[in-house]
Protein backbone atom coordinates (compact mmCIF):
# COMPACT_ATOMS: atom_id res chain seq x y z
CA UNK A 1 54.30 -2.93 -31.46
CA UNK A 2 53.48 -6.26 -30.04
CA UNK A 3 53.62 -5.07 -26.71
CA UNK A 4 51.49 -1.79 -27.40
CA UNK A 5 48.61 -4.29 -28.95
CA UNK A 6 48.75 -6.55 -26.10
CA UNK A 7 47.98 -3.43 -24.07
CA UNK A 8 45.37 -2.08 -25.85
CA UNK A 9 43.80 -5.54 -26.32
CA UNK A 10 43.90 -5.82 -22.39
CA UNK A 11 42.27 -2.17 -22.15
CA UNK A 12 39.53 -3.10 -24.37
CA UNK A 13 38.52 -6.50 -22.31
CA UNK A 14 38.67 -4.71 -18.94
CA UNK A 15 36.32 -1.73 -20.49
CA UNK A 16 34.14 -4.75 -21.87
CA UNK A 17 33.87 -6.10 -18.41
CA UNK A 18 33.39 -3.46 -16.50
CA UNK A 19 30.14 -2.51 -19.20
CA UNK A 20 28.72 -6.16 -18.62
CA UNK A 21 29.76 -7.06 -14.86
CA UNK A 22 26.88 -6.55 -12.17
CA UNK A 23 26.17 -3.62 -10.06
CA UNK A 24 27.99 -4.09 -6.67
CA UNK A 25 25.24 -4.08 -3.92
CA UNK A 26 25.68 -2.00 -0.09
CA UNK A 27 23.91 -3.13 2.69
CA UNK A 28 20.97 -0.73 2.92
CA UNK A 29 21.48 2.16 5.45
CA UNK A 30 17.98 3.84 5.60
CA UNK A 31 14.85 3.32 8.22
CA UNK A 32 11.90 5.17 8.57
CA UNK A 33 9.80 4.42 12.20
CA UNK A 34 6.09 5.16 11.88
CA UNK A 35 4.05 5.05 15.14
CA UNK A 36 0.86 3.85 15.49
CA UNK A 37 -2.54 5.50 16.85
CA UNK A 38 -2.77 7.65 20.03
CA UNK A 39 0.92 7.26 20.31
CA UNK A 40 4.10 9.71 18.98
CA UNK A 41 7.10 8.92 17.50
CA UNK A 42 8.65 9.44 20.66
CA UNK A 43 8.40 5.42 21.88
CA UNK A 44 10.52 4.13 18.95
CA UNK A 45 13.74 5.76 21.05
CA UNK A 46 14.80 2.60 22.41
CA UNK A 47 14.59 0.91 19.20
CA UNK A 48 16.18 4.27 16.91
CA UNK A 49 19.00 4.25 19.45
CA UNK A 50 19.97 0.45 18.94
CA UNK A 51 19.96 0.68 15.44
CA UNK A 52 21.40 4.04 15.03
CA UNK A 53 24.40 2.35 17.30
CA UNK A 54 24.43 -0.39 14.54
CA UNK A 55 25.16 2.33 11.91
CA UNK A 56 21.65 2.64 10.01
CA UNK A 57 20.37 6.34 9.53
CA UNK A 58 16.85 6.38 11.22
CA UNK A 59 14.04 8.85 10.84
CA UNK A 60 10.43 8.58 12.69
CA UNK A 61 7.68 9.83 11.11
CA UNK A 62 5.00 11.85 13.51
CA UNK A 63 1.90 11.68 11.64
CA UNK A 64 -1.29 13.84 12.94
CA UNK A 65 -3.73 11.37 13.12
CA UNK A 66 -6.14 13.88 11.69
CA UNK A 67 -6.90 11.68 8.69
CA UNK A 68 -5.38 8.58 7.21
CA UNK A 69 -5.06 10.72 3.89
CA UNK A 70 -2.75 13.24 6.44
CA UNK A 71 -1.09 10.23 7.95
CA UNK A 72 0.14 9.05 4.86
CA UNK A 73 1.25 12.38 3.40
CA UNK A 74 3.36 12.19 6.21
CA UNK A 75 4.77 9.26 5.65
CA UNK A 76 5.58 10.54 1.82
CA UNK A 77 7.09 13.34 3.26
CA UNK A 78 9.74 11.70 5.39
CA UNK A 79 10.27 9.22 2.59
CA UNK A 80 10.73 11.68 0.07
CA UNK A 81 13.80 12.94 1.99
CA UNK A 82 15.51 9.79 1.97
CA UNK A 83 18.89 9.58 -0.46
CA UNK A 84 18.42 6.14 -1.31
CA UNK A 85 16.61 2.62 -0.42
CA UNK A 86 14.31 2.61 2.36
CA UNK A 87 13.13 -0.18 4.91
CA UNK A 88 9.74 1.27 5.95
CA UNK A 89 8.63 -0.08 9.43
CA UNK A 90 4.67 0.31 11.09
CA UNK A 91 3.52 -0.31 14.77
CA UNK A 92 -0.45 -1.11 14.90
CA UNK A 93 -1.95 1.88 12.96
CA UNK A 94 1.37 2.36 11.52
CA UNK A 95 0.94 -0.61 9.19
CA UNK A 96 -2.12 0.58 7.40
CA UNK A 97 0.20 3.62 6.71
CA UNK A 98 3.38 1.76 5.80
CA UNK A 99 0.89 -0.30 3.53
CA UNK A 100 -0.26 2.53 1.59
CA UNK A 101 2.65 4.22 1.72
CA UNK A 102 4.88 2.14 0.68
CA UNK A 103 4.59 1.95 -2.91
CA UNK A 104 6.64 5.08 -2.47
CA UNK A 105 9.80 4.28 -5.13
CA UNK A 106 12.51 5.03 -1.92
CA UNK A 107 10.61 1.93 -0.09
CA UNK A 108 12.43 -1.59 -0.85
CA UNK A 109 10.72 -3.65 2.25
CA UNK A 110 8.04 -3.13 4.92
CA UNK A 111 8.06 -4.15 8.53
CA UNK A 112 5.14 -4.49 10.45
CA UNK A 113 5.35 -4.79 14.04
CA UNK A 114 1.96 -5.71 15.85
CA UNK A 115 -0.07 -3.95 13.15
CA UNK A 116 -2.49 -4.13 10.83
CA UNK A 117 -1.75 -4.95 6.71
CA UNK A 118 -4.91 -3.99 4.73
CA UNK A 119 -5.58 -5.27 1.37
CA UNK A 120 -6.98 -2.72 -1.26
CA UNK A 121 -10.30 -1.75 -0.31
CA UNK A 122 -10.31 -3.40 3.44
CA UNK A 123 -9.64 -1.03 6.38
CA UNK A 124 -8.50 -2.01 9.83
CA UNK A 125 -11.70 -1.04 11.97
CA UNK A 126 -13.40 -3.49 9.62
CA UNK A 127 -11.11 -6.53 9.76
CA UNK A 128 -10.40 -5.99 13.33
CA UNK A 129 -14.21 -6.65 14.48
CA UNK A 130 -14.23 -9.77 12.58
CA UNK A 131 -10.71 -11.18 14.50
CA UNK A 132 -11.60 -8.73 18.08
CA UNK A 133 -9.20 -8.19 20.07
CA UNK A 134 -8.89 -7.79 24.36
CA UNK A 135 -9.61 -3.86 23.61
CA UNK A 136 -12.62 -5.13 21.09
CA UNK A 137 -14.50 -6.93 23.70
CA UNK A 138 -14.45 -4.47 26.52
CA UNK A 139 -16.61 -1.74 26.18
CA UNK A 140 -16.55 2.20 26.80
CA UNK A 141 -12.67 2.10 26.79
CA UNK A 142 -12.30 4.02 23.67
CA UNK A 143 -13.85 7.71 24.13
CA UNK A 144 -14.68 10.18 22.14
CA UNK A 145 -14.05 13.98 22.01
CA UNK A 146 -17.25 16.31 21.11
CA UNK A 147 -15.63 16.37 17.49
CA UNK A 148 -15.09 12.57 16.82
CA UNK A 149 -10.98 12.03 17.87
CA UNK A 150 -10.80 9.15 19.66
CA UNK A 151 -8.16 8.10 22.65
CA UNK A 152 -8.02 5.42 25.03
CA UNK A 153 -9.76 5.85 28.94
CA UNK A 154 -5.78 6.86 30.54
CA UNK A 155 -7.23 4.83 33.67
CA UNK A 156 -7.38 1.57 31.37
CA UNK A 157 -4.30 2.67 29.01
CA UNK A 158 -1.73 1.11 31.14
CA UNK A 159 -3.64 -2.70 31.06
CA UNK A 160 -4.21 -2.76 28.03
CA UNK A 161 -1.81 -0.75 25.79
CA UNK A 162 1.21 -1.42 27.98
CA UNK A 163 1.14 -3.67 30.81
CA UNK A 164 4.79 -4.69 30.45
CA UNK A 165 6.05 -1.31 30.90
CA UNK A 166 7.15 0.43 33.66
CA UNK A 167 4.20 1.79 35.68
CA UNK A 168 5.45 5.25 35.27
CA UNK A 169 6.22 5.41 31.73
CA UNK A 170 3.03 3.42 30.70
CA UNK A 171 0.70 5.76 32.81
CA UNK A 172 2.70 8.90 31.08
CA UNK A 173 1.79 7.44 27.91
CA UNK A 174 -1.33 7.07 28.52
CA UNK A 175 -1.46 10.85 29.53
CA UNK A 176 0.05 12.12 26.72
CA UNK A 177 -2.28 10.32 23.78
CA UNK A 178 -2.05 11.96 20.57
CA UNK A 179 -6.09 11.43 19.73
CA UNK A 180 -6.88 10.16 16.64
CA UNK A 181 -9.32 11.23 14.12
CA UNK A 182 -12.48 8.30 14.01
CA UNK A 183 -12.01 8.19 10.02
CA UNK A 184 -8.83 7.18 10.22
CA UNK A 185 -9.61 3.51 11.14
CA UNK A 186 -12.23 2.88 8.38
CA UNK A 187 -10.58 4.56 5.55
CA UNK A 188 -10.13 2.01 2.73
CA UNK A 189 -7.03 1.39 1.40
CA UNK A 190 -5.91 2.05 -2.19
CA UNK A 191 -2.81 0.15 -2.34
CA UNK A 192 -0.89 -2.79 -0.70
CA UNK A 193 2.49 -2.54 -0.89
CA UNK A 194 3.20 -5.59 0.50
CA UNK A 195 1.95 -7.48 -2.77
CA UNK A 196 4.96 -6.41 -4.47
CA UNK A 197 7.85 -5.66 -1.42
CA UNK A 198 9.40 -8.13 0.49
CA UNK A 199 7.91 -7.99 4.49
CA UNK A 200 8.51 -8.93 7.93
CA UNK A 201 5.66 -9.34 10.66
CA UNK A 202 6.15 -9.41 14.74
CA UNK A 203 3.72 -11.15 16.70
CA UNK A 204 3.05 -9.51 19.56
CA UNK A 205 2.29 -12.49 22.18
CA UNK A 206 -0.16 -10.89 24.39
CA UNK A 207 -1.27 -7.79 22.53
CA UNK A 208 -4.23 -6.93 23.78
CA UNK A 209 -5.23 -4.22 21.15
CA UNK A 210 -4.31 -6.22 18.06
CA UNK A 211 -5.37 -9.85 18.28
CA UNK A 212 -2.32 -11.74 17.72
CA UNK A 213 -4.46 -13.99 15.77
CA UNK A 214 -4.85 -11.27 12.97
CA UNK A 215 -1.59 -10.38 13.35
CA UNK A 216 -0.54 -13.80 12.25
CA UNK A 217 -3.39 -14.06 9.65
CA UNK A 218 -2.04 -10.79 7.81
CA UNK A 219 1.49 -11.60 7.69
CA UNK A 220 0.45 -14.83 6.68
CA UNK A 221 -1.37 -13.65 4.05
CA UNK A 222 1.82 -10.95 3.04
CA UNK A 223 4.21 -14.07 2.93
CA UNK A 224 6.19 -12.29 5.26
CA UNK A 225 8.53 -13.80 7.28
CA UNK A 226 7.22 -13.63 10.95
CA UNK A 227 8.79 -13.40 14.73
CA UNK A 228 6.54 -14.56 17.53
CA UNK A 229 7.60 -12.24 20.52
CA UNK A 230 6.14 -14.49 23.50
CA UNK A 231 4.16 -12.39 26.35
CA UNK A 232 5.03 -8.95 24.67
CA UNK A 233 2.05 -6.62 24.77
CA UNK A 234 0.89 -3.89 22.21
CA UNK A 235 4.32 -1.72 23.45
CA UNK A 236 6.39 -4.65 21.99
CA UNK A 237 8.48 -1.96 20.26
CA UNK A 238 9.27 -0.27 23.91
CA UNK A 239 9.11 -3.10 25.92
CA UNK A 240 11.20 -5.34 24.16
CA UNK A 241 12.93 -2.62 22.10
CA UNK A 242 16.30 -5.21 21.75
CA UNK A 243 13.96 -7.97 19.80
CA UNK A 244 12.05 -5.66 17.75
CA UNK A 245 15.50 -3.85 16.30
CA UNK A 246 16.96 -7.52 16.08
CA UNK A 247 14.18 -8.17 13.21
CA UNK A 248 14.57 -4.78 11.95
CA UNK A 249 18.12 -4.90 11.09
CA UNK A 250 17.83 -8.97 9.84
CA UNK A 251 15.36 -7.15 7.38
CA UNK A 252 17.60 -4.92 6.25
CA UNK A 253 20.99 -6.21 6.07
CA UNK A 254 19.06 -8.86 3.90
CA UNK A 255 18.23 -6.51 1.32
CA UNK A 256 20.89 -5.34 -0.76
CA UNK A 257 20.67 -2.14 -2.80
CA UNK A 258 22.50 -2.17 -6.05
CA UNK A 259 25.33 0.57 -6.48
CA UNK A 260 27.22 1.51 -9.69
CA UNK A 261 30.09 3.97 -9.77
């Protein structure tokens, strides 16, 4: 009988345990890659392949540009197919939509990587003529179709957008712009997810289409903790693709998503 109460007693403190010990945590698995204007998804491969290698599951997101409204519906989308915690990551553009976007309840952190970080009610075009970048200062480089989409001149592209890549691939960029819609640079934001998620910032050193100077003011501003890529231009995520994945997956092996079972 002794032994039988011992046993049950034993039972009843494990059960009592297991009800009050914390939730284990697993490294978080999920990225989502969202590209920035006049680009595709299709330049994050460099970066998707490194950390797909490392074991995270990756998905790009290949917004229209046809509105930022669009843009970040597309974002949502992606996000809502996610099975879990989600480390949300912007290029240039791609910030404003990772901003907006990521109050979304999948999102756990942001990354922004040479791109803009709105506040509620401020809009890149806006906050980007007060801090102007190389692109800012030179005129008639951005064009315009007949119905207001706007690309970069593909004779200039290579300078400015991508002067550390490969001739070749930058001037095949530069050819195949995705042009985007003129609203969706002054469109005011409506959230800032970055006031309640934990964020990372990469300074690109010699973007030319972001001034690295607002790049540093905005993450400064987000608290996030910030990497300083030296002589990288506005491609940073192509160019150095090893560097840019390096702060991605410090990001998110240092979030840990509680699991109980």
């Amino acid at each position: 009988m002794k032994h039988i109460s011992a046993s049950l007693a034993f039972a009843a403190a494990l059960s009592l345990f297991s009800a009050v010990a914390p939730a284990r945590a697993e490294p978080l698995k999920n990225i989502v890659l969202v590209h920035g204007a006049w680009v595709d998804g299709s330049g994050w491969k460099p970066v998707y392949e490194i950390l797909s290698k490392e074991g995270f599951r990756v998905t790009m997101v290949q917004e229209p540009e046809t509105s930022f409204a669009d843009d970040v519906t597309a974002a949502k989308r992606i996000l809502d197919l996610q099975d879990g915690p989600t480390l949300l990551v912007g290029h240039s553009y791609g910030g404003s939509i990772i901003t907006e976007a990521g109050v979304h309840p999948n999102v756990v952190g942001l990354v922004y990587v040479a791109a803009h970080a709105p506040d509620v009610g401020e809009d890149e075009s806006a906050l980007g003529k007060k801090t102007p970048s190389v692109l800012g200062k030179t005129e008639g480089v951005i064009k315009m179709t007949p119905d207001k989409f706007t690309y970069l001149d593909p004779v200039q592209f290579p300078k400015l957008f991508a002067p550390d890549l490969p001739r070749e691939r930058a001037e095949f960029v530069a050819r195949s712009q995705v042009p985007a819609a003129t609203q969706v640079f002054s469109t005011p934001l409506t959230a800032a997810a970055w006031k309640t998620k934990p964020s990372w910032g990469i300074v690109a050193g010699n973007d030319q289409i972001i001034s690295p100077d607002l790049e540093r003011w905005y993450y400064e501003r987000a608290k996030s903790q910030t990497t300083v890529i030296p002589g990288a231009s506005h491609s940073v995520y192509e160019s150095r693709p090893k560097e840019v994945a390096a702060v991605i997956a410090r990001a998110a092996r240092s979030i840990q998503s509680p699991v109980t079972r």
